[in-house]
PDB file of N, CA and C in Angstrom:
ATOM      1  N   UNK A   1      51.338 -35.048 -21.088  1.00  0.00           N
ATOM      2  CA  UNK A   1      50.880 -33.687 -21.228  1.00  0.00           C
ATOM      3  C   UNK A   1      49.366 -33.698 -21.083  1.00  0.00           C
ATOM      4  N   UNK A   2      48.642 -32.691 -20.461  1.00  0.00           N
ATOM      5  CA  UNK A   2      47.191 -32.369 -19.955  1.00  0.00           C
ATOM      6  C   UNK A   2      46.520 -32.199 -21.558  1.00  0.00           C
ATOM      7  N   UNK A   3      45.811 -32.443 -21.613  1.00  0.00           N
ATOM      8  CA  UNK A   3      44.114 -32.242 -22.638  1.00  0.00           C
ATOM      9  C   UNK A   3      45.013 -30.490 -22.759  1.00  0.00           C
ATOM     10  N   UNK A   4      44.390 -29.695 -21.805  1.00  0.00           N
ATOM     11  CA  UNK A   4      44.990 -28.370 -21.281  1.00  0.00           C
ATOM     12  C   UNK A   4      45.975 -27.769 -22.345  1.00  0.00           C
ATOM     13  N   UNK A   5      46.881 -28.204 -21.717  1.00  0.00           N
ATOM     14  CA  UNK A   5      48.358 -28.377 -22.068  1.00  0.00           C
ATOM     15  C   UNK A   5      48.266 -27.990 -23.491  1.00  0.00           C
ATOM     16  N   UNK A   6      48.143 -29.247 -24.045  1.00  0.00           N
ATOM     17  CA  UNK A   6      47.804 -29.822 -25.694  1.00  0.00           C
ATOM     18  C   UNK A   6      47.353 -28.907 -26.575  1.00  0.00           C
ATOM     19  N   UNK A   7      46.482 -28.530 -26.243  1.00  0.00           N
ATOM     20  CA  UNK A   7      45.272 -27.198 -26.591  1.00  0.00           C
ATOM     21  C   UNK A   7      45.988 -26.141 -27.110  1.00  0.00           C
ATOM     22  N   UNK A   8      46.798 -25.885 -26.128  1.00  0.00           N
ATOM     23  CA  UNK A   8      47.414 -24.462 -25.372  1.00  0.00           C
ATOM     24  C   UNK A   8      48.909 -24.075 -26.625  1.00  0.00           C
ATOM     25  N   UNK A   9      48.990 -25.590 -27.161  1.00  0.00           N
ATOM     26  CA  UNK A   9      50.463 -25.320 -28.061  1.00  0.00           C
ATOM     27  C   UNK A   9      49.821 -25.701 -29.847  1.00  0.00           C
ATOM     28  N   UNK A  10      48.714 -26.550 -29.756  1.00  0.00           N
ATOM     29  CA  UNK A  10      48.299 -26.997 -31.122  1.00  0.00           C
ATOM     30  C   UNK A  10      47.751 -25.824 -31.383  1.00  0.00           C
ATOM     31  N   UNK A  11      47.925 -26.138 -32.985  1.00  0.00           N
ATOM     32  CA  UNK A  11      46.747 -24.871 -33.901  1.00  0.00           C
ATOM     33  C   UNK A  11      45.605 -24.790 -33.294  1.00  0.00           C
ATOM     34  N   UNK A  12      44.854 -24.213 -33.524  1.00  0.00           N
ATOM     35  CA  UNK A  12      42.809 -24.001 -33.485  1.00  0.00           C
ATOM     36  C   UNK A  12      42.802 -25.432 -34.269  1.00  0.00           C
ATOM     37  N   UNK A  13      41.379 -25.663 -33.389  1.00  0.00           N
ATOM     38  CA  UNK A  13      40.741 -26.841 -34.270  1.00  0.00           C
ATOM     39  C   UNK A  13      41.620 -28.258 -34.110  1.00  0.00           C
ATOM     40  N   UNK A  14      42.732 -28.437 -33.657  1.00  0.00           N
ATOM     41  CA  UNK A  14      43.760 -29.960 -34.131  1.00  0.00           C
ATOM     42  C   UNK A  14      42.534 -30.728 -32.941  1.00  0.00           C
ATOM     43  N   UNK A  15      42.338 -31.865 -33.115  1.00  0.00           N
ATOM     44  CA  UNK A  15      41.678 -33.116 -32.776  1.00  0.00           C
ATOM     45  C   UNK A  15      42.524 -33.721 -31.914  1.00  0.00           C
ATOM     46  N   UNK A  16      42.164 -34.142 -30.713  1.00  0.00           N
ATOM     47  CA  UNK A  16      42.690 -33.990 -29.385  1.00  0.00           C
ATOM     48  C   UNK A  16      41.900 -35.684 -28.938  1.00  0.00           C
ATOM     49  N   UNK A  17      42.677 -36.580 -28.986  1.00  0.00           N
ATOM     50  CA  UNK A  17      41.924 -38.016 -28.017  1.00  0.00           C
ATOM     51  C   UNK A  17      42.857 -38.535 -27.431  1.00  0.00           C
ATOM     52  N   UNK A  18      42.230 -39.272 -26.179  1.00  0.00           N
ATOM     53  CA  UNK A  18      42.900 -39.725 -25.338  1.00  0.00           C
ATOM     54  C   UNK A  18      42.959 -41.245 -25.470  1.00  0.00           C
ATOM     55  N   UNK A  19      43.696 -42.376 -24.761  1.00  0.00           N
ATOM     56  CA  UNK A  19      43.324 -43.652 -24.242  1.00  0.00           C
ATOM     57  C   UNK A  19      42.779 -43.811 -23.161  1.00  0.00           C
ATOM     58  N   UNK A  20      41.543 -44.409 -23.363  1.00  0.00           N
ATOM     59  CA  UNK A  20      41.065 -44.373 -21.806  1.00  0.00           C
ATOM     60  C   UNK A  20      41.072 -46.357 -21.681  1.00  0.00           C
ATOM     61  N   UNK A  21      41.399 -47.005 -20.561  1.00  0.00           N
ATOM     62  CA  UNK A  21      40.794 -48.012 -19.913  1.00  0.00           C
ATOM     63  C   UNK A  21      40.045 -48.313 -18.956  1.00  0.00           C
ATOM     64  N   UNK A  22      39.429 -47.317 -18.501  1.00  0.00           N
ATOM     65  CA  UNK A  22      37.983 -47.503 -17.301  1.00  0.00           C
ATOM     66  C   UNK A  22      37.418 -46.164 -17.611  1.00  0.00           C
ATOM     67  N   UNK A  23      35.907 -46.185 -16.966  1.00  0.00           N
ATOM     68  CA  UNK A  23      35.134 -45.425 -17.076  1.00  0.00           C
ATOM     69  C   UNK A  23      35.492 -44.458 -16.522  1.00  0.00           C
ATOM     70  N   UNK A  24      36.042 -44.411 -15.515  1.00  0.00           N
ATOM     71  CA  UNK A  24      36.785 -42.906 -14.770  1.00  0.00           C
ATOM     72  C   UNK A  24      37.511 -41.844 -15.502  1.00  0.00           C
ATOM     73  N   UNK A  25      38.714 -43.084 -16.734  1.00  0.00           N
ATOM     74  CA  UNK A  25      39.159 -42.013 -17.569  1.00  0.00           C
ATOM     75  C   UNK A  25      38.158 -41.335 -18.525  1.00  0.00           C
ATOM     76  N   UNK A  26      37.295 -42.040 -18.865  1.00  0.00           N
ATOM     77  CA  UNK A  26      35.801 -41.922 -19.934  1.00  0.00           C
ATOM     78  C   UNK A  26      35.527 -40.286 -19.087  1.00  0.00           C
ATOM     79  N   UNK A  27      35.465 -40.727 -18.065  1.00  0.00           N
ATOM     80  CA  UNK A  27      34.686 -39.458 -17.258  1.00  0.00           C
ATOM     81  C   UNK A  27      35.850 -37.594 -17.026  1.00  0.00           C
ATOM     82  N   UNK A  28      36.586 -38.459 -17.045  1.00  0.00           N
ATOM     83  CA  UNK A  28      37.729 -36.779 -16.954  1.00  0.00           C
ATOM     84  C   UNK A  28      38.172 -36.734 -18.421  1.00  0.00           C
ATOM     85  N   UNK A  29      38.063 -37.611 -19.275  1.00  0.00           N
ATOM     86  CA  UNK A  29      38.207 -37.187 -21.007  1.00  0.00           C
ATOM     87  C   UNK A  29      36.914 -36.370 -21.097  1.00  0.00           C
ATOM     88  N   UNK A  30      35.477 -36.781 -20.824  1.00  0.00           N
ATOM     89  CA  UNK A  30      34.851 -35.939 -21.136  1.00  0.00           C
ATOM     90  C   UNK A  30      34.780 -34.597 -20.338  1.00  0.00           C
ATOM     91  N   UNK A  31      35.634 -34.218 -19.123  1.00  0.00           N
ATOM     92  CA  UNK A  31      35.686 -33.260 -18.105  1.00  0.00           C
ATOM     93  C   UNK A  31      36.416 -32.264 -19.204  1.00  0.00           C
ATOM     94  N   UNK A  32      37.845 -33.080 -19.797  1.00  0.00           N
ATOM     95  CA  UNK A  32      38.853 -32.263 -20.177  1.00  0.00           C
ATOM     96  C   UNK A  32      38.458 -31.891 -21.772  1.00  0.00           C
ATOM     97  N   UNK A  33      36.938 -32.593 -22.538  1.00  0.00           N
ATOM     98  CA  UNK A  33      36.750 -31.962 -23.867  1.00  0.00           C
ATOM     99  C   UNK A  33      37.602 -32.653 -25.233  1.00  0.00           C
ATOM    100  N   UNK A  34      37.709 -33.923 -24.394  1.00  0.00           N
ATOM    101  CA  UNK A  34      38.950 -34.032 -25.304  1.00  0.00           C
ATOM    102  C   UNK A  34      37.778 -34.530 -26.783  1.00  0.00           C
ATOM    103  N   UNK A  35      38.478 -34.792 -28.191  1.00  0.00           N
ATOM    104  CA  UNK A  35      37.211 -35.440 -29.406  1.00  0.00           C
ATOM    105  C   UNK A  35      37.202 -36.437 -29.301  1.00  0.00           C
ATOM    106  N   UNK A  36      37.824 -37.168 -29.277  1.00  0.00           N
ATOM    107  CA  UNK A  36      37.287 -38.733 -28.693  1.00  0.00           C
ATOM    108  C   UNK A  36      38.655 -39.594 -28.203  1.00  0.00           C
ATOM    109  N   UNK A  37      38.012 -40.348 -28.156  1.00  0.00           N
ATOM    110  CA  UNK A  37      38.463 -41.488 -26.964  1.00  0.00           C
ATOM    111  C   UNK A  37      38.998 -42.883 -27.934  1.00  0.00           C
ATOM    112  N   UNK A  38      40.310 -43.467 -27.258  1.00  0.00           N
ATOM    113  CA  UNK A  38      40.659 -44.817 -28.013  1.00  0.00           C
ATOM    114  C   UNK A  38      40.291 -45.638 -26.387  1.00  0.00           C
ATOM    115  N   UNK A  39      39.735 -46.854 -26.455  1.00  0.00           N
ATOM    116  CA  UNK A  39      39.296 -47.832 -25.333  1.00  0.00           C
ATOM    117  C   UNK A  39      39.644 -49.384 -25.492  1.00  0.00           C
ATOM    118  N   UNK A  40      40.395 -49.737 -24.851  1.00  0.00           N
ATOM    119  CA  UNK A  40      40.770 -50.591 -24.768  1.00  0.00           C
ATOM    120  C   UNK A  40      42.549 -51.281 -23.894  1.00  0.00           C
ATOM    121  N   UNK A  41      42.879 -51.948 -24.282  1.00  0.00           N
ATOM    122  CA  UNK A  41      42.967 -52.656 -24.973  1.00  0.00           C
ATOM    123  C   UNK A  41      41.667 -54.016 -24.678  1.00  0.00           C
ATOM    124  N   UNK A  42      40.814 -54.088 -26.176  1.00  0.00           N
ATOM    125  CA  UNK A  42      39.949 -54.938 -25.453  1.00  0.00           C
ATOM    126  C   UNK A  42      40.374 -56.207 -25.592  1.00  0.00           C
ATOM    127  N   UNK A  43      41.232 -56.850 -26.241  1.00  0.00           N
ATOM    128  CA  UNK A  43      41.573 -58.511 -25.927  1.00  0.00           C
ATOM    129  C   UNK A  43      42.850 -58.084 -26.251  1.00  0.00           C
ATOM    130  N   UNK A  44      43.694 -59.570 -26.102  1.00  0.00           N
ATOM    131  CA  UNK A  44      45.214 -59.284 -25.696  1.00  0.00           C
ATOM    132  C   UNK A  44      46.549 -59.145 -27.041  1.00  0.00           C
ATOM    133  N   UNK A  45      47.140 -58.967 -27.046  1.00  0.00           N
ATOM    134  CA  UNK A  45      47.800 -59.011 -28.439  1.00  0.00           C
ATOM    135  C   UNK A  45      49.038 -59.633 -28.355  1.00  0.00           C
ATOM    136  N   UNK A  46      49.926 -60.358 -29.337  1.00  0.00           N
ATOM    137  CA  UNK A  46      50.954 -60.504 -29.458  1.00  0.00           C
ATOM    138  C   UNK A  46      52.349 -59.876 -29.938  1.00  0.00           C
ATOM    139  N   UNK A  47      51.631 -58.773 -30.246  1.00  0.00           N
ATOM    140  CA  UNK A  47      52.766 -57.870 -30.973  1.00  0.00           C
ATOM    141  C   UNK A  47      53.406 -56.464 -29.909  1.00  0.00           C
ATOM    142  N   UNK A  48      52.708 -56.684 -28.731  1.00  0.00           N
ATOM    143  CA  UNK A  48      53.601 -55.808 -27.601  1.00  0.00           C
ATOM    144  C   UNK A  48      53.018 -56.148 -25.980  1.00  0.00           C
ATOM    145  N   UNK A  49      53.586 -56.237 -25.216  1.00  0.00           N
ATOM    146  CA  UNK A  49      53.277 -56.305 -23.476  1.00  0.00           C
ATOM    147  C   UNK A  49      51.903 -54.992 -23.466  1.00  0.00           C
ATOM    148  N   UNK A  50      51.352 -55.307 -23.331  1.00  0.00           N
ATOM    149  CA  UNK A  50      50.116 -54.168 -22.274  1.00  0.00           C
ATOM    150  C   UNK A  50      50.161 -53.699 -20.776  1.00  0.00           C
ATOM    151  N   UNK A  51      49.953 -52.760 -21.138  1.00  0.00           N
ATOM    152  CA  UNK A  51      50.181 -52.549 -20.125  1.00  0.00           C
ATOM    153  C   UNK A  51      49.340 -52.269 -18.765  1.00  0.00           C
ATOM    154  N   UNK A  52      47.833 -52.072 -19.421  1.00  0.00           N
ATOM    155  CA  UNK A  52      46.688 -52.262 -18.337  1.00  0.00           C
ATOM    156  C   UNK A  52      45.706 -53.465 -18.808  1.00  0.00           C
ATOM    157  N   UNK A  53      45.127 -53.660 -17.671  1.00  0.00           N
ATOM    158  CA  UNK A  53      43.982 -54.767 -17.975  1.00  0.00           C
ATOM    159  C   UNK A  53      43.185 -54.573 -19.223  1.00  0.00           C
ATOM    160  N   UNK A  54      43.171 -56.032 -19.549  1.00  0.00           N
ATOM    161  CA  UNK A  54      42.088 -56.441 -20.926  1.00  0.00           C
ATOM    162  C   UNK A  54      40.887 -56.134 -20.304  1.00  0.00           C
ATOM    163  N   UNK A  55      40.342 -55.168 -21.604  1.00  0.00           N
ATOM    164  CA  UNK A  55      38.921 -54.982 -20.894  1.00  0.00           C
ATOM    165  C   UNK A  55      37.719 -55.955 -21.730  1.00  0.00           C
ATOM    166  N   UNK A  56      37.844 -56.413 -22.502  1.00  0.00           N
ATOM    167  CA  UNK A  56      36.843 -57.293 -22.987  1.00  0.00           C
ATOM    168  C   UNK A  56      35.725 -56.276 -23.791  1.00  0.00           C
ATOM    169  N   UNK A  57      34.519 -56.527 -24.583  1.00  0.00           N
ATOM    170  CA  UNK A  57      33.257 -56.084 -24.597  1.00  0.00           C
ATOM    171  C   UNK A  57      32.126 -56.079 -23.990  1.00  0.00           C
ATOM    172  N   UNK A  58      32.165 -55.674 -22.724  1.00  0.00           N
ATOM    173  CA  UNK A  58      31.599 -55.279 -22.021  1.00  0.00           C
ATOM    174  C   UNK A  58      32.273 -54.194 -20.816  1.00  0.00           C
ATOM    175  N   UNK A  59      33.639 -53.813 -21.169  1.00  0.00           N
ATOM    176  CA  UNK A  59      34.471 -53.270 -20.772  1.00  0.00           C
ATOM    177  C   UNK A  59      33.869 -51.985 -22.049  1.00  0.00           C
ATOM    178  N   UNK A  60      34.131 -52.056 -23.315  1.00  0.00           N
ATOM    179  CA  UNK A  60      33.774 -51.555 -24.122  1.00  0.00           C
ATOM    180  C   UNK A  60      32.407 -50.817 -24.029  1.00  0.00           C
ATOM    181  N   UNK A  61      31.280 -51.702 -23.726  1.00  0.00           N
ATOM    182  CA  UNK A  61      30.069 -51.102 -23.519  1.00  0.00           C
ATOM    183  C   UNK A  61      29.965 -50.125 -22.482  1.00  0.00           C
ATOM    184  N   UNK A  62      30.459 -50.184 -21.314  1.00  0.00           N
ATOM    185  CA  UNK A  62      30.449 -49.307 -20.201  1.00  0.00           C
ATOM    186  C   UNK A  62      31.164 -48.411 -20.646  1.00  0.00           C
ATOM    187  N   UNK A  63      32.129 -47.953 -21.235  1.00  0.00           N
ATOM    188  CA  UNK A  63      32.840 -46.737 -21.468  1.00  0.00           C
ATOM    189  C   UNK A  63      31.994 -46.198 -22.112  1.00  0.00           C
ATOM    190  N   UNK A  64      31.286 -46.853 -23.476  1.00  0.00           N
ATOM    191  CA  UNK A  64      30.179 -46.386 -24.239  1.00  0.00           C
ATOM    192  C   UNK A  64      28.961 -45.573 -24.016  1.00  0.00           C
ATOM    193  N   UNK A  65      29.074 -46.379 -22.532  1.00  0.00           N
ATOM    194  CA  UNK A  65      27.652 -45.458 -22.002  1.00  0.00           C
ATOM    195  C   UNK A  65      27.845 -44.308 -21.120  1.00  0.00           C
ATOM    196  N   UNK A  66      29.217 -44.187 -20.784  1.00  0.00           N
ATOM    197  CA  UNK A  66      29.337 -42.948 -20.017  1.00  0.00           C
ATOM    198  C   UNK A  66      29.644 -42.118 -20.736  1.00  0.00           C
ATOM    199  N   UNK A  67      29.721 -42.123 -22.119  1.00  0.00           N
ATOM    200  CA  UNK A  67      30.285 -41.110 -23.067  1.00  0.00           C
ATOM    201  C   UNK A  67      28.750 -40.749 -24.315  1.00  0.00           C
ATOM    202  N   UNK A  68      27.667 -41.459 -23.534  1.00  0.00           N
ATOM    203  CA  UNK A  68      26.160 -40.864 -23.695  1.00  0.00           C
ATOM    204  C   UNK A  68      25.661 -39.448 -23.744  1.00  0.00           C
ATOM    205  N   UNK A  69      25.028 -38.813 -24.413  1.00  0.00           N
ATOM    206  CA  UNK A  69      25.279 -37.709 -24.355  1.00  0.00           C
ATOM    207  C   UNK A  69      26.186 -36.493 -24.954  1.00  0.00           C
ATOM    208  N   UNK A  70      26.950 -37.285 -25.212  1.00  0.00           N
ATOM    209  CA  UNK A  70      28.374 -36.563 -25.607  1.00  0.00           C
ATOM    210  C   UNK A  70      28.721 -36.520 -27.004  1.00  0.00           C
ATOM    211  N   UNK A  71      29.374 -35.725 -27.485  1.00  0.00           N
ATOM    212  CA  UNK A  71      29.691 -35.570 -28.987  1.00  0.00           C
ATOM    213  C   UNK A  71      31.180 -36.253 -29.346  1.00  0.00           C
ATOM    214  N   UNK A  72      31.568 -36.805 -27.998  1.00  0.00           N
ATOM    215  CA  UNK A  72      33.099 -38.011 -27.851  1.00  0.00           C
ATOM    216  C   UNK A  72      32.728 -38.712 -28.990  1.00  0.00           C
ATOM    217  N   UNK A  73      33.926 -38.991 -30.232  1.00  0.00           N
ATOM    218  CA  UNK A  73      33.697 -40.002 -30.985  1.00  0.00           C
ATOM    219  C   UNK A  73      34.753 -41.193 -30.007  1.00  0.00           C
ATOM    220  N   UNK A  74      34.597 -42.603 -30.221  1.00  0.00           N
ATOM    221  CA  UNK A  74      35.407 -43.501 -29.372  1.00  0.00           C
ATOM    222  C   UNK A  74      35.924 -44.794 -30.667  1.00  0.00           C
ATOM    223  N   UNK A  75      36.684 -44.960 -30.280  1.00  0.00           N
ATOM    224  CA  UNK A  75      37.216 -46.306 -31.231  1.00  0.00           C
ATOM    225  C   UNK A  75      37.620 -47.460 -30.294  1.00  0.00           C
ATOM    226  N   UNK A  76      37.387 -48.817 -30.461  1.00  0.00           N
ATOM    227  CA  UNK A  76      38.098 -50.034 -30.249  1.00  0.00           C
ATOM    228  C   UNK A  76      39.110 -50.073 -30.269  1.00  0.00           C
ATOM    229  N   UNK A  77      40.315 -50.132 -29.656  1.00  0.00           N
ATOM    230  CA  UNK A  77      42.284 -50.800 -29.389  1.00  0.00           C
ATOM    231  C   UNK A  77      42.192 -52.281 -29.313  1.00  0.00           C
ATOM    232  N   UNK A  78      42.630 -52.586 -29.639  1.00  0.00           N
ATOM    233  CA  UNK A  78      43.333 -53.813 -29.566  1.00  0.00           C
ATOM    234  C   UNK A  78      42.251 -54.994 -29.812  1.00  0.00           C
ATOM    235  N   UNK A  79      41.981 -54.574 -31.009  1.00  0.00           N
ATOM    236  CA  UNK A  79      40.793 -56.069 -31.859  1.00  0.00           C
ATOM    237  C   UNK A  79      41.502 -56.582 -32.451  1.00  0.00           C
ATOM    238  N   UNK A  80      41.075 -58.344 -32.972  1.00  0.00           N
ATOM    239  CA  UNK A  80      41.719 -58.979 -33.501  1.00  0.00           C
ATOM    240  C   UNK A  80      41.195 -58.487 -34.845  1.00  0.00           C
ATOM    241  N   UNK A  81      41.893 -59.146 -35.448  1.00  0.00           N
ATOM    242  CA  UNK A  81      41.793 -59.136 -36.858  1.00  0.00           C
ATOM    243  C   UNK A  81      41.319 -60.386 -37.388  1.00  0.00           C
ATOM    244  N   UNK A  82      39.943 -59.976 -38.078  1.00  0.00           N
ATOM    245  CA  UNK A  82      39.405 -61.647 -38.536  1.00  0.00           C
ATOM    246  C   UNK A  82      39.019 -61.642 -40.444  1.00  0.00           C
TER     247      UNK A  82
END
């Protein structure tokens, strides 16, 4: 379902984020308004198949910086646990 979409059936106000794994999605999350962004998966996990590329931290940083500017809050996916 679209950002759009989403909007269009939730209350006023419900908090709206996407998964993004490249900066492109970074770039149409911030097109579509969404509140923030989950990025990653940044290293690999054992507890399910992934399904797009590991992006690492520096995968992380670049999403970071295209979401400069912006009032996008973003979170880390797929950190280990130390």
């Amino acid at each position: 379902m679209s950002v759009l979409q989403a909007r269009a059936i939730l209350p006023q106000h419900s908090i709206i984020g996407v998964s993004c794994n490249n900066v492109q999605q970074v770039w149409k999350a911030r097109q579509d308004l969404v509140d923030y962004v989950g990025i990653g998966a940044v290293w690999g996990t054992t507890t399910k198949t992934l399904t797009n590329p590991i992006i690492g931290v520096r995968g992380v940083g670049q999403m970071l910086e295209a979401l400069d500017g912006t009032n996008i809050k973003a979170v880390a996916i797929g950190m280990p646990l130390f």
